[in-house]
PDB file of N, CA and C in Angstrom:
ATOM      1  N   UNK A   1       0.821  -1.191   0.000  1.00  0.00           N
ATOM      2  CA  UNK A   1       0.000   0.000   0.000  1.00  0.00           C
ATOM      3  C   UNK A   1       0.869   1.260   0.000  1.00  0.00           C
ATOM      4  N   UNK A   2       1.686   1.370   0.652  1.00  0.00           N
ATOM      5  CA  UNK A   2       2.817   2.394   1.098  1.00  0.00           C
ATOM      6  C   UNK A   2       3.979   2.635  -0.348  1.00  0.00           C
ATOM      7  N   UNK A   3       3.926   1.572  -1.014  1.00  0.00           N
ATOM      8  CA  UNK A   3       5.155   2.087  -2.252  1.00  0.00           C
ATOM      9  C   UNK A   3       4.532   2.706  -3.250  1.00  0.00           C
ATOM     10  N   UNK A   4       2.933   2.477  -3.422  1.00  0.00           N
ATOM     11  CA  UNK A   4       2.139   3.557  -4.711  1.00  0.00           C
ATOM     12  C   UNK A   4       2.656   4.997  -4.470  1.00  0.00           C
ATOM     13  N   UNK A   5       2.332   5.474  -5.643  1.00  0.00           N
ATOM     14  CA  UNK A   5       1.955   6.901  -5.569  1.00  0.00           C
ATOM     15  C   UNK A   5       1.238   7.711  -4.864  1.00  0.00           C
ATOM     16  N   UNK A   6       0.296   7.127  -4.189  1.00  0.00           N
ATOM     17  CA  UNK A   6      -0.596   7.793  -3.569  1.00  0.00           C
ATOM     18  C   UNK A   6       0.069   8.163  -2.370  1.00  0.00           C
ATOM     19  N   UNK A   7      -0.312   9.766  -1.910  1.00  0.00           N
ATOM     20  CA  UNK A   7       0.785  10.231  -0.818  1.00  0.00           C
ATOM     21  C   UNK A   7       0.037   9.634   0.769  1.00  0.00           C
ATOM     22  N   UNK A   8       0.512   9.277   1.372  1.00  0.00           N
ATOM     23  CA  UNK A   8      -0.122   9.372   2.819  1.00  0.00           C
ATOM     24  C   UNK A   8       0.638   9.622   4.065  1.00  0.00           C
ATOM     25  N   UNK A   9      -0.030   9.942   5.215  1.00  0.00           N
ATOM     26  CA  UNK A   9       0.560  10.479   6.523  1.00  0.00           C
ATOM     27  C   UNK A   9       1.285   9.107   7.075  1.00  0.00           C
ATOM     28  N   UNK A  10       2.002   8.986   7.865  1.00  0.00           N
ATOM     29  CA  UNK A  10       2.536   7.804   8.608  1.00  0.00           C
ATOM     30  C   UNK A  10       2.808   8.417  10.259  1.00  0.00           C
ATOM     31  N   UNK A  11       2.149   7.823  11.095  1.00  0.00           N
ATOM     32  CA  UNK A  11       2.340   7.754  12.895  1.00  0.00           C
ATOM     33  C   UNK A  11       3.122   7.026  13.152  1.00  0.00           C
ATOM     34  N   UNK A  12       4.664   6.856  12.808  1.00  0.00           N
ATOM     35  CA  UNK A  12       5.100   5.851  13.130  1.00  0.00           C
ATOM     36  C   UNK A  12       6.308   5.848  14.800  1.00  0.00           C
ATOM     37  N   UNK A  13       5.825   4.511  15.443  1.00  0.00           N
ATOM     38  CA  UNK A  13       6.235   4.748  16.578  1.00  0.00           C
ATOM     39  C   UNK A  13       7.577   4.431  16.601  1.00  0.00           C
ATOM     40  N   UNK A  14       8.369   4.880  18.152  1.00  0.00           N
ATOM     41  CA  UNK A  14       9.712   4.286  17.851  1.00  0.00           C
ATOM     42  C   UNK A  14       9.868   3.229  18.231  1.00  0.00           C
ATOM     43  N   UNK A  15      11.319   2.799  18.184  1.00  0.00           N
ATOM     44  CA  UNK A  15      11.548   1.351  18.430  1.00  0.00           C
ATOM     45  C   UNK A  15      11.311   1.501  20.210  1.00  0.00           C
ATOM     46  N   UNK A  16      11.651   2.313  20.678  1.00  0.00           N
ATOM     47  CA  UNK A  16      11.024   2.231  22.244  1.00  0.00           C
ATOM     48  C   UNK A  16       9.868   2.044  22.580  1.00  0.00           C
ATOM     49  N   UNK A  17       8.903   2.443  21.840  1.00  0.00           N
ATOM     50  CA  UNK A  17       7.067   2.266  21.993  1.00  0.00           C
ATOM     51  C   UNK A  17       7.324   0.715  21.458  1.00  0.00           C
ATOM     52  N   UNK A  18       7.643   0.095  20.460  1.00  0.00           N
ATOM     53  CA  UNK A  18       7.598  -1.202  20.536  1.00  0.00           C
ATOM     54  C   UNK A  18       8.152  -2.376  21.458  1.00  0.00           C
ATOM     55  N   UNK A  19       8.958  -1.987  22.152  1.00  0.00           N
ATOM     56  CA  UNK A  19       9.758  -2.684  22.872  1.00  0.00           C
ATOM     57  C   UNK A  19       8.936  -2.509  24.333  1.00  0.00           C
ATOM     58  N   UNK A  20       8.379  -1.089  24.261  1.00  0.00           N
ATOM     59  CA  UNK A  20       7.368  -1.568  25.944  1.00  0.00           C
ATOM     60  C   UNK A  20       5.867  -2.253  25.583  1.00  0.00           C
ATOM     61  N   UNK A  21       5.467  -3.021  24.514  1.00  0.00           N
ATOM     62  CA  UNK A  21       4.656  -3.736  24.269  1.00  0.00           C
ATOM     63  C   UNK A  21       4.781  -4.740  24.887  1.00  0.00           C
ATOM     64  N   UNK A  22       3.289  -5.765  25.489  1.00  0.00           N
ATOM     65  CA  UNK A  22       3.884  -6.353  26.136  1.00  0.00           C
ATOM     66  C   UNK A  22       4.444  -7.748  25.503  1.00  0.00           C
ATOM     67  N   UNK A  23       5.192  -8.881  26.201  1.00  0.00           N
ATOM     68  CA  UNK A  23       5.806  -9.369  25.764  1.00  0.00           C
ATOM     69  C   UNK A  23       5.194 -10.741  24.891  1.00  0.00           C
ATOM     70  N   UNK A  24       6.105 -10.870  23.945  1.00  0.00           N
ATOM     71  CA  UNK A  24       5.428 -11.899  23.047  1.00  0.00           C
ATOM     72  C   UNK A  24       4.583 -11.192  21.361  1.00  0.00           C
ATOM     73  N   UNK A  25       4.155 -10.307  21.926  1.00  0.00           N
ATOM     74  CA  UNK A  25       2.967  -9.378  21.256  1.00  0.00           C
ATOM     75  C   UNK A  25       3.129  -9.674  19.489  1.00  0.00           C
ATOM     76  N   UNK A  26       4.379  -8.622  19.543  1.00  0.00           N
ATOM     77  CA  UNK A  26       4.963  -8.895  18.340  1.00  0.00           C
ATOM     78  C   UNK A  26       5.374  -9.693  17.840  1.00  0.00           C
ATOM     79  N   UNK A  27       5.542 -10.638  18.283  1.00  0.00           N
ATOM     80  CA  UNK A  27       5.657 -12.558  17.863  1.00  0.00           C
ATOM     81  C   UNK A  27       4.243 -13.122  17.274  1.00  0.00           C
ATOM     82  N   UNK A  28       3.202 -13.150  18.790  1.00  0.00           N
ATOM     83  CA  UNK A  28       1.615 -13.296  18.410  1.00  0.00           C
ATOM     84  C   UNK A  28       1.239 -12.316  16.779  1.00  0.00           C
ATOM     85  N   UNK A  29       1.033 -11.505  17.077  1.00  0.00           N
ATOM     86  CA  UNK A  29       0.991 -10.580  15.540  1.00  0.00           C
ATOM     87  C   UNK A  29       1.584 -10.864  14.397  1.00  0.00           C
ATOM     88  N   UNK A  30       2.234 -11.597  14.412  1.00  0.00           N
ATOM     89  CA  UNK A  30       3.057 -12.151  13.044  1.00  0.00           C
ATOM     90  C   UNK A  30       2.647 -13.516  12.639  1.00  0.00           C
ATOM     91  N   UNK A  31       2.065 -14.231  13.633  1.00  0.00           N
ATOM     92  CA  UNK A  31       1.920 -15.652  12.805  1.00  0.00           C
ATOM     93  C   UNK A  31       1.099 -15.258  11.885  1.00  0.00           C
ATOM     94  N   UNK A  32       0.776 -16.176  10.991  1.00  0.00           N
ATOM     95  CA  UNK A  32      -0.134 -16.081   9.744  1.00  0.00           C
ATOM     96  C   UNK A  32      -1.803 -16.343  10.189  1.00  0.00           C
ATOM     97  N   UNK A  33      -2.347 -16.875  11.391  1.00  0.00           N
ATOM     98  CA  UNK A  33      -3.715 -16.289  11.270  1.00  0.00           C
ATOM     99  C   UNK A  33      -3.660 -15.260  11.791  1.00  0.00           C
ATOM    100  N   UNK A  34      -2.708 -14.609  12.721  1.00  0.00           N
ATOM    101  CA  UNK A  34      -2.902 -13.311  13.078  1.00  0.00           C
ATOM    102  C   UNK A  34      -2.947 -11.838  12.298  1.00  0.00           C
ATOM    103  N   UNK A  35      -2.662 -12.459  10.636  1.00  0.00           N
ATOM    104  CA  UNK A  35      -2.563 -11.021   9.827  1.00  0.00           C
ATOM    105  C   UNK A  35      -3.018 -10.184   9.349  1.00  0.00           C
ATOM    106  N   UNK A  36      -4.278 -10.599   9.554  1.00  0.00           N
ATOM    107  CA  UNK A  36      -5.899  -9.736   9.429  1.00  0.00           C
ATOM    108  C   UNK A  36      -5.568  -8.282  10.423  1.00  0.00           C
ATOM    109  N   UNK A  37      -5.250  -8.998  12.073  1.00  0.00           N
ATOM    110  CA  UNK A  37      -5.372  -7.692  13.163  1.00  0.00           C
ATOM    111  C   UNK A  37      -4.034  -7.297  12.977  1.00  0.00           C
ATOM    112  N   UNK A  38      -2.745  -7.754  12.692  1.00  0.00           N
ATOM    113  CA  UNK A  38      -1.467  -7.131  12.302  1.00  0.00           C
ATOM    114  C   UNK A  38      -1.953  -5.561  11.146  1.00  0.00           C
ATOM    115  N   UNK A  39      -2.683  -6.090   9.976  1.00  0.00           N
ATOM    116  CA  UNK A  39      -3.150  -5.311   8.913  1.00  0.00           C
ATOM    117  C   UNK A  39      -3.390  -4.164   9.553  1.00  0.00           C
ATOM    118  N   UNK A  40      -4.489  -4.642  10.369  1.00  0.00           N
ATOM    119  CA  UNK A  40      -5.624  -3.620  10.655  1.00  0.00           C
ATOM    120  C   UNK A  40      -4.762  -2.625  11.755  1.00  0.00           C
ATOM    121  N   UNK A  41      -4.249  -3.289  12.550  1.00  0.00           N
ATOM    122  CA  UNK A  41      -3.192  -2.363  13.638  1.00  0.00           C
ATOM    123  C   UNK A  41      -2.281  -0.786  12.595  1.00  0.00           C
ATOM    124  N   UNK A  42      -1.301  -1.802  11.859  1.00  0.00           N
ATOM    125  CA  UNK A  42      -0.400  -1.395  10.687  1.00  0.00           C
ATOM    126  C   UNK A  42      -1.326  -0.493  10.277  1.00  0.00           C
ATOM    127  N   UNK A  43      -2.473  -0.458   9.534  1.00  0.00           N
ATOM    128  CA  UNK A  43      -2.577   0.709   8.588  1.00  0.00           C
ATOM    129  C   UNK A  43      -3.820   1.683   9.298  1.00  0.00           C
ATOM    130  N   UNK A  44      -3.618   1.179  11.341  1.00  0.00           N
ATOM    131  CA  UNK A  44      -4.442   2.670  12.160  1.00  0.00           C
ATOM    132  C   UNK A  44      -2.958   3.671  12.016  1.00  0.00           C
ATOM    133  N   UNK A  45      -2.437   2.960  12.319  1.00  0.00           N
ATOM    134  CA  UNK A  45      -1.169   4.387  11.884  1.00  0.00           C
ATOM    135  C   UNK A  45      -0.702   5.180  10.731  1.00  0.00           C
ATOM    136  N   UNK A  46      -1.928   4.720   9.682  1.00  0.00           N
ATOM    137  CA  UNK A  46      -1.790   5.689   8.352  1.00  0.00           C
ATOM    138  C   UNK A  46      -3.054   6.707   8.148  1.00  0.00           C
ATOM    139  N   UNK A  47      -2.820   7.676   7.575  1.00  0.00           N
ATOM    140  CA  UNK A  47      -4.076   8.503   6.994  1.00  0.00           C
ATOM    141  C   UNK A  47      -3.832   9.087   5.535  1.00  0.00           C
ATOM    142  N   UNK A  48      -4.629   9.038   5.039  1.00  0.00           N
ATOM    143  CA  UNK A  48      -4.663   9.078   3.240  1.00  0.00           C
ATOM    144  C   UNK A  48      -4.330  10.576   3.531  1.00  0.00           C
ATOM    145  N   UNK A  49      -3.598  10.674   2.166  1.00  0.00           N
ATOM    146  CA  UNK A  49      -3.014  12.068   2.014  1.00  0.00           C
ATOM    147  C   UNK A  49      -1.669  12.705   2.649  1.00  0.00           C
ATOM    148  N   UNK A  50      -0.801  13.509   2.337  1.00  0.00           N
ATOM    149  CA  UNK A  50       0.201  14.163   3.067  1.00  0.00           C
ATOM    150  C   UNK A  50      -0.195  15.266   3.368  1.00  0.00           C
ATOM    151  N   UNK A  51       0.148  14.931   5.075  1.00  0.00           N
ATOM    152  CA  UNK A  51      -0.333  16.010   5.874  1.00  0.00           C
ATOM    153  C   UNK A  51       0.562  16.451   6.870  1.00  0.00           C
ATOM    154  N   UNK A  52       1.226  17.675   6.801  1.00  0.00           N
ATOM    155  CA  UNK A  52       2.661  18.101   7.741  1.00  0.00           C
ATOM    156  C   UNK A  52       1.720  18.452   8.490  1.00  0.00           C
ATOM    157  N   UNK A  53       2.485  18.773  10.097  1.00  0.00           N
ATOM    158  CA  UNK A  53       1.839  19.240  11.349  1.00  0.00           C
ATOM    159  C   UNK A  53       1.026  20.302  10.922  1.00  0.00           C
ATOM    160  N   UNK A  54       1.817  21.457  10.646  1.00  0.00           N
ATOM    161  CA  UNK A  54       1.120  22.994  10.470  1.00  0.00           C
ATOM    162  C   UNK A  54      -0.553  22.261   9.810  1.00  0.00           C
ATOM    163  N   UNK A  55      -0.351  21.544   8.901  1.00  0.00           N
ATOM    164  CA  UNK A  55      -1.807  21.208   8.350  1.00  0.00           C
ATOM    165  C   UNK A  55      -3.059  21.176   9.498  1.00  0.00           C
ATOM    166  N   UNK A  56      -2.610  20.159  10.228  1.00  0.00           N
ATOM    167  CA  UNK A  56      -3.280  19.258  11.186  1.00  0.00           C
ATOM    168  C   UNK A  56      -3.644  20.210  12.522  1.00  0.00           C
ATOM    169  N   UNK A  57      -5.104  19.710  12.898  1.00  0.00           N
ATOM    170  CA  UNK A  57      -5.772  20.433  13.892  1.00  0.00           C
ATOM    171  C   UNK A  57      -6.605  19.485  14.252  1.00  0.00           C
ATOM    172  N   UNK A  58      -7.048  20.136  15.795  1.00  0.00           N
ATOM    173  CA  UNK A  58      -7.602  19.150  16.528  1.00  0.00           C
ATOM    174  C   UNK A  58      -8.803  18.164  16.208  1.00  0.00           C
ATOM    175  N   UNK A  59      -8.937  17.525  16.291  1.00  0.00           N
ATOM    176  CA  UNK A  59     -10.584  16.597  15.799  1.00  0.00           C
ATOM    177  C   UNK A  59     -10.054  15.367  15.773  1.00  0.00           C
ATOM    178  N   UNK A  60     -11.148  14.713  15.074  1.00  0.00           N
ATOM    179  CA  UNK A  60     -10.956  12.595  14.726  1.00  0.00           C
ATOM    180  C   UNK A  60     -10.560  13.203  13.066  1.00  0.00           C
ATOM    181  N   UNK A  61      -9.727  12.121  13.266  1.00  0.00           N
ATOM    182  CA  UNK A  61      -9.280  12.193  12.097  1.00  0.00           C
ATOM    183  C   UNK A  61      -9.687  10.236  11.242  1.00  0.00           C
ATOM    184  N   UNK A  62      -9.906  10.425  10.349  1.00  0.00           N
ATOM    185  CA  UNK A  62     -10.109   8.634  10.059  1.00  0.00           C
ATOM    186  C   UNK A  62      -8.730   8.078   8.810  1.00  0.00           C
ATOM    187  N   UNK A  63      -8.668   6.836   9.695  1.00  0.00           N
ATOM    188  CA  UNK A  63      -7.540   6.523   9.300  1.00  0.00           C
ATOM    189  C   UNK A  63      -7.519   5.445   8.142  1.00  0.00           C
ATOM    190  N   UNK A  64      -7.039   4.752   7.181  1.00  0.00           N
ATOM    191  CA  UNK A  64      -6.719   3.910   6.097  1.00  0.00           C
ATOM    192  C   UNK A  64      -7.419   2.665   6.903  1.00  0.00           C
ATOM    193  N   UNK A  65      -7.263   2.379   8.181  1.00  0.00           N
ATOM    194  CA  UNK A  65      -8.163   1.337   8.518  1.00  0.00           C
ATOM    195  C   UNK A  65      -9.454   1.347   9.017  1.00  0.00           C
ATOM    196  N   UNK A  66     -10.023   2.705   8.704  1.00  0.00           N
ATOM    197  CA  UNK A  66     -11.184   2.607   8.917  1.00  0.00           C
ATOM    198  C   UNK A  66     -11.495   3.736  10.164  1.00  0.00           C
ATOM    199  N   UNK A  67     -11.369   3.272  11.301  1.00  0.00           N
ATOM    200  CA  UNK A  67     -11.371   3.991  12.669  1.00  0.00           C
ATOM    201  C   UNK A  67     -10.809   5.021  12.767  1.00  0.00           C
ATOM    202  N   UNK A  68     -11.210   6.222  13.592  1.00  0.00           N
ATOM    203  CA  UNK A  68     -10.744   7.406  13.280  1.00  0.00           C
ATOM    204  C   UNK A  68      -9.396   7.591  14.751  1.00  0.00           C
ATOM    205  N   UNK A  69      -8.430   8.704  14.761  1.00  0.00           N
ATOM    206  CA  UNK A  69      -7.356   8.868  15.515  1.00  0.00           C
ATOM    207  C   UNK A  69      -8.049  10.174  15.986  1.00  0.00           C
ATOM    208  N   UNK A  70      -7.598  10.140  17.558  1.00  0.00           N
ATOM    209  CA  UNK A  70      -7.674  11.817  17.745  1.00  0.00           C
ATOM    210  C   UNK A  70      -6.851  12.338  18.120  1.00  0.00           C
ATOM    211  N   UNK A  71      -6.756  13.445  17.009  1.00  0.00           N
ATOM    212  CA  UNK A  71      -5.545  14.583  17.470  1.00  0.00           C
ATOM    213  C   UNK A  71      -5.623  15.685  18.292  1.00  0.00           C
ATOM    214  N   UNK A  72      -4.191  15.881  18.298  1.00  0.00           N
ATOM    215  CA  UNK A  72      -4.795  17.141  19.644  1.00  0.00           C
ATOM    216  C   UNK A  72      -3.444  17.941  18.735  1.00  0.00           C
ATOM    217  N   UNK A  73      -3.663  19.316  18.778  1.00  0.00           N
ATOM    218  CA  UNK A  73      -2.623  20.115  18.479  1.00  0.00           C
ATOM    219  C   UNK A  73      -2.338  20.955  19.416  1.00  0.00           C
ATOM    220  N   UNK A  74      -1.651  21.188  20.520  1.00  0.00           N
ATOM    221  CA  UNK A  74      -1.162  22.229  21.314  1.00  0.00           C
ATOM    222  C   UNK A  74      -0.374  23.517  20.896  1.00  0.00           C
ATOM    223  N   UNK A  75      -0.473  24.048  22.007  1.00  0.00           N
ATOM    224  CA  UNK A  75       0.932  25.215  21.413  1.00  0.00           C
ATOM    225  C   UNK A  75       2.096  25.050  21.557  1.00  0.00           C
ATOM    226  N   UNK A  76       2.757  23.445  22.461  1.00  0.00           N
ATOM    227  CA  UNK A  76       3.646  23.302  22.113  1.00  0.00           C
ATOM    228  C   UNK A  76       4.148  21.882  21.812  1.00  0.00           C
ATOM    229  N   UNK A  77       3.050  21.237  21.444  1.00  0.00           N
ATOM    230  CA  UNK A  77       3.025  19.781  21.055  1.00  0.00           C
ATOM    231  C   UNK A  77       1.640  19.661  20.133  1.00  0.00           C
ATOM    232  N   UNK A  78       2.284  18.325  19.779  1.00  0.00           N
ATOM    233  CA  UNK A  78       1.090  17.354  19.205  1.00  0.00           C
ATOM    234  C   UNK A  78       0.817  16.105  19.500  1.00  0.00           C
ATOM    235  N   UNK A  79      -0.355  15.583  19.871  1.00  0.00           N
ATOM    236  CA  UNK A  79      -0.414  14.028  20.565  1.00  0.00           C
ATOM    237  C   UNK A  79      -1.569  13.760  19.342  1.00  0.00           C
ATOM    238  N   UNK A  80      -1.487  12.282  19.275  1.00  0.00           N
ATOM    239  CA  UNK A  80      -2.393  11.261  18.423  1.00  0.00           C
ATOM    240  C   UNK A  80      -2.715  10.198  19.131  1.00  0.00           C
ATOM    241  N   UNK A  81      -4.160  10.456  19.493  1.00  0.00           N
ATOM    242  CA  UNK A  81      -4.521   9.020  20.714  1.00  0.00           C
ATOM    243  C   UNK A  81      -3.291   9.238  22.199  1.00  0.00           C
ATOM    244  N   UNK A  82      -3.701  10.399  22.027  1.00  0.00           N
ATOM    245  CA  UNK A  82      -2.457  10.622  23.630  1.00  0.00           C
ATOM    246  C   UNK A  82      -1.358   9.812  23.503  1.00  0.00           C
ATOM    247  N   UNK A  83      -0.511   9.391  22.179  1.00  0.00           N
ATOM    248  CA  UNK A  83       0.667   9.244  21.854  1.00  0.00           C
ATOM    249  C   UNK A  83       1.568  10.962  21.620  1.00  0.00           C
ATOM    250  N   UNK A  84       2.287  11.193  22.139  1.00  0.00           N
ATOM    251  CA  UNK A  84       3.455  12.559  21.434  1.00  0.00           C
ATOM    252  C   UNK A  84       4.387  12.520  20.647  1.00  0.00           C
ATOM    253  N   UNK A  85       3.866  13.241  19.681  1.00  0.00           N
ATOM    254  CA  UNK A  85       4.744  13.162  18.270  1.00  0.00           C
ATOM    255  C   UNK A  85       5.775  14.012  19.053  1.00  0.00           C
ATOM    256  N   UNK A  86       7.357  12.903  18.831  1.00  0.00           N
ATOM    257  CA  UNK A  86       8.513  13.642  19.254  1.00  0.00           C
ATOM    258  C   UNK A  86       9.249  14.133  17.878  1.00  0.00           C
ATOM    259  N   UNK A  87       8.698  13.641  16.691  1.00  0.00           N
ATOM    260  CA  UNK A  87       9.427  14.392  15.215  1.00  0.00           C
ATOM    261  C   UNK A  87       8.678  14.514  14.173  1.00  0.00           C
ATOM    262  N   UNK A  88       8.284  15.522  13.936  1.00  0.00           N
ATOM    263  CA  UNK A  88       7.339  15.904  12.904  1.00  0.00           C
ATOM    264  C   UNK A  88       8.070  16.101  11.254  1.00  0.00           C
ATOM    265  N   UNK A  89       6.931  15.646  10.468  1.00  0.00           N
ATOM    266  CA  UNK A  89       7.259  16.046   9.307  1.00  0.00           C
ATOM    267  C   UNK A  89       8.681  16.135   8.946  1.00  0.00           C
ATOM    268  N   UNK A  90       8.572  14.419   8.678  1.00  0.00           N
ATOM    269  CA  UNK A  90       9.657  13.248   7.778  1.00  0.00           C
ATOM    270  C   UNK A  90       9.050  13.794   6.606  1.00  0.00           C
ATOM    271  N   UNK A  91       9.805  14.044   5.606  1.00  0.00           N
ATOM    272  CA  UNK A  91       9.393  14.407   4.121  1.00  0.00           C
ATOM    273  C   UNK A  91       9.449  12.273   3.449  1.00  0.00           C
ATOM    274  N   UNK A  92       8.864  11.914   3.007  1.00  0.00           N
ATOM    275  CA  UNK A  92       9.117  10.814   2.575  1.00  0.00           C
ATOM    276  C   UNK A  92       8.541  10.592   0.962  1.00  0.00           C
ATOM    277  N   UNK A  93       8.728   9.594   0.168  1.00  0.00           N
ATOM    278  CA  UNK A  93       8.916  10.295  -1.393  1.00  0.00           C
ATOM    279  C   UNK A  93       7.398  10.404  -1.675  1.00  0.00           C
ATOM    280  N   UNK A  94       6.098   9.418  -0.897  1.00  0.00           N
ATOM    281  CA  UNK A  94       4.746   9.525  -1.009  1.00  0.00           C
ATOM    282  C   UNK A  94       4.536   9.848   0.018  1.00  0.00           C
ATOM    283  N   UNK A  95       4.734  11.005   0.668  1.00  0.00           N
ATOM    284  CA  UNK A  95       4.178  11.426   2.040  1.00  0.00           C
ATOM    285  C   UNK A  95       4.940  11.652   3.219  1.00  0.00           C
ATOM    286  N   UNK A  96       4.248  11.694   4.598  1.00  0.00           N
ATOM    287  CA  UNK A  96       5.126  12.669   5.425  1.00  0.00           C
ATOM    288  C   UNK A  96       5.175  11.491   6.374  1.00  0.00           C
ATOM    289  N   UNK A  97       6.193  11.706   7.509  1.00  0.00           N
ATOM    290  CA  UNK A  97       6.034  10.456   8.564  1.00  0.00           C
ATOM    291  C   UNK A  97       5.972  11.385   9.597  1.00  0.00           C
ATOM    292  N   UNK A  98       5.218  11.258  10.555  1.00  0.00           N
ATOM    293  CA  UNK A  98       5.432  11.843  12.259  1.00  0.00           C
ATOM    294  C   UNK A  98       5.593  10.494  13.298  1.00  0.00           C
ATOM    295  N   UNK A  99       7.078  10.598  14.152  1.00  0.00           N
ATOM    296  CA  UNK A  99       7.192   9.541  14.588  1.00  0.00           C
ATOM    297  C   UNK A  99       6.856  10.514  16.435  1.00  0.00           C
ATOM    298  N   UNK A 100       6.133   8.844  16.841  1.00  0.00           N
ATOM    299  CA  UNK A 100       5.420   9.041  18.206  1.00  0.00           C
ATOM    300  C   UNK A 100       6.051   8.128  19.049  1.00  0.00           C
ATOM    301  N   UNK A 101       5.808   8.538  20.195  1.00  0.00           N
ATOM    302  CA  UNK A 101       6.480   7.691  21.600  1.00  0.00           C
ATOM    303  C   UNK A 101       5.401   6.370  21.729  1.00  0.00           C
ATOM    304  N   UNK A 102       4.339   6.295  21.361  1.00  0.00           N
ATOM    305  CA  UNK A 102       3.686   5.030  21.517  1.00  0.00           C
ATOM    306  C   UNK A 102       3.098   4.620  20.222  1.00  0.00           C
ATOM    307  N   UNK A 103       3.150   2.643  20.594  1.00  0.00           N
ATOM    308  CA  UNK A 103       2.022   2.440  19.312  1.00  0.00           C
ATOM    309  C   UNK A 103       0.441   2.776  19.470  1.00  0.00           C
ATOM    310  N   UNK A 104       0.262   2.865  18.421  1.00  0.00           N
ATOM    311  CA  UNK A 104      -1.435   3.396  17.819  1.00  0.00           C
ATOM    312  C   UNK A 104      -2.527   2.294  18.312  1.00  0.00           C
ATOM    313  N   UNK A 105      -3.283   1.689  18.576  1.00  0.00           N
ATOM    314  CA  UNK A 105      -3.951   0.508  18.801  1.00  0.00           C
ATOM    315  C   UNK A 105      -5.657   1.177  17.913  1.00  0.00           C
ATOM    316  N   UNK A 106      -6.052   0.382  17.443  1.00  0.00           N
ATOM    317  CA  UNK A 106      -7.293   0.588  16.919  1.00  0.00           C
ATOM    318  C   UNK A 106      -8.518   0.028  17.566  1.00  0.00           C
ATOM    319  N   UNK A 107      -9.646   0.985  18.247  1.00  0.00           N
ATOM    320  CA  UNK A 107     -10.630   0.205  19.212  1.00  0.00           C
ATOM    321  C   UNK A 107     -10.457  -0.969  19.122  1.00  0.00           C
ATOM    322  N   UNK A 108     -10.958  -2.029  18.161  1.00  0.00           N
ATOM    323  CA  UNK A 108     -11.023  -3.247  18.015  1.00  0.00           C
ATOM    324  C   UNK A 108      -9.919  -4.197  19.307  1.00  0.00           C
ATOM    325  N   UNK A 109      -8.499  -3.297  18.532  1.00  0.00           N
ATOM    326  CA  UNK A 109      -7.088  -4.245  18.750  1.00  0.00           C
ATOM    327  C   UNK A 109      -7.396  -4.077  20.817  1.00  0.00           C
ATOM    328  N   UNK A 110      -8.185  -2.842  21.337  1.00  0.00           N
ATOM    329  CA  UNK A 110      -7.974  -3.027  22.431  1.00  0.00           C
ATOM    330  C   UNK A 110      -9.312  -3.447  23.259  1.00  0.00           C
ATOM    331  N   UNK A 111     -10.413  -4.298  22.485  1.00  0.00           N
ATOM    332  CA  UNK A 111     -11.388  -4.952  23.329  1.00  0.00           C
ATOM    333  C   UNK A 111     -10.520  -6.639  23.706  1.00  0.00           C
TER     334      UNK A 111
END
């Protein structure tokens, strides 16, 4: 989905937000019946279109998997699902990346 042309946003967390997941997680998520909710996890952290911070303002925003994210824009931050974007606006060749201190979970992933 990510190598088309089509531009889109990316939430992507760091390797520290993955590593305080709890344990196993990312093992469970990878077998092959698990790749439906891997999918669905993977693309709550996208939103169609390139969108740098300055763009972005507070509301739900809906994401490539369906479910919407909420942003918050401060005056001196930005959080997504009360994750904090610690680096904004990655130029990337279809779109922008903002990397966050936590992963994204999509209602579903957390009933």
């Amino acid at each position: 989905m990510l190598n088309g042309e089509t531009p889109f946003t990316v939430f992507a967390p760091t390797d520290e937000a993955f590593a305080a997941l709890p344990e196993d997680t990312l093992e469970t998520l990878l077998e092959p019946e698990n790749r439906d909710q891997l999918v669905q996890i993977l693309t709550y952290h996208v939103v169609p279109g390139s969108v740098t911070s300055d763009q972005l303002s507070s509301g739900m925003v809906e994401t490539v998997a369906g479910p919407d994210i909420d942003v918050v824009v401060g005056d001196n931050d930005l959080t997504i699902n009360q994750a904090l974007v610690l680096q904004a606006d990655i130029t990337a060749e279809n779109g922008v990346i903002h990397v966050n201190d936590q992963d994204l979970l999509p209602p579903a992933a957390n009933e």
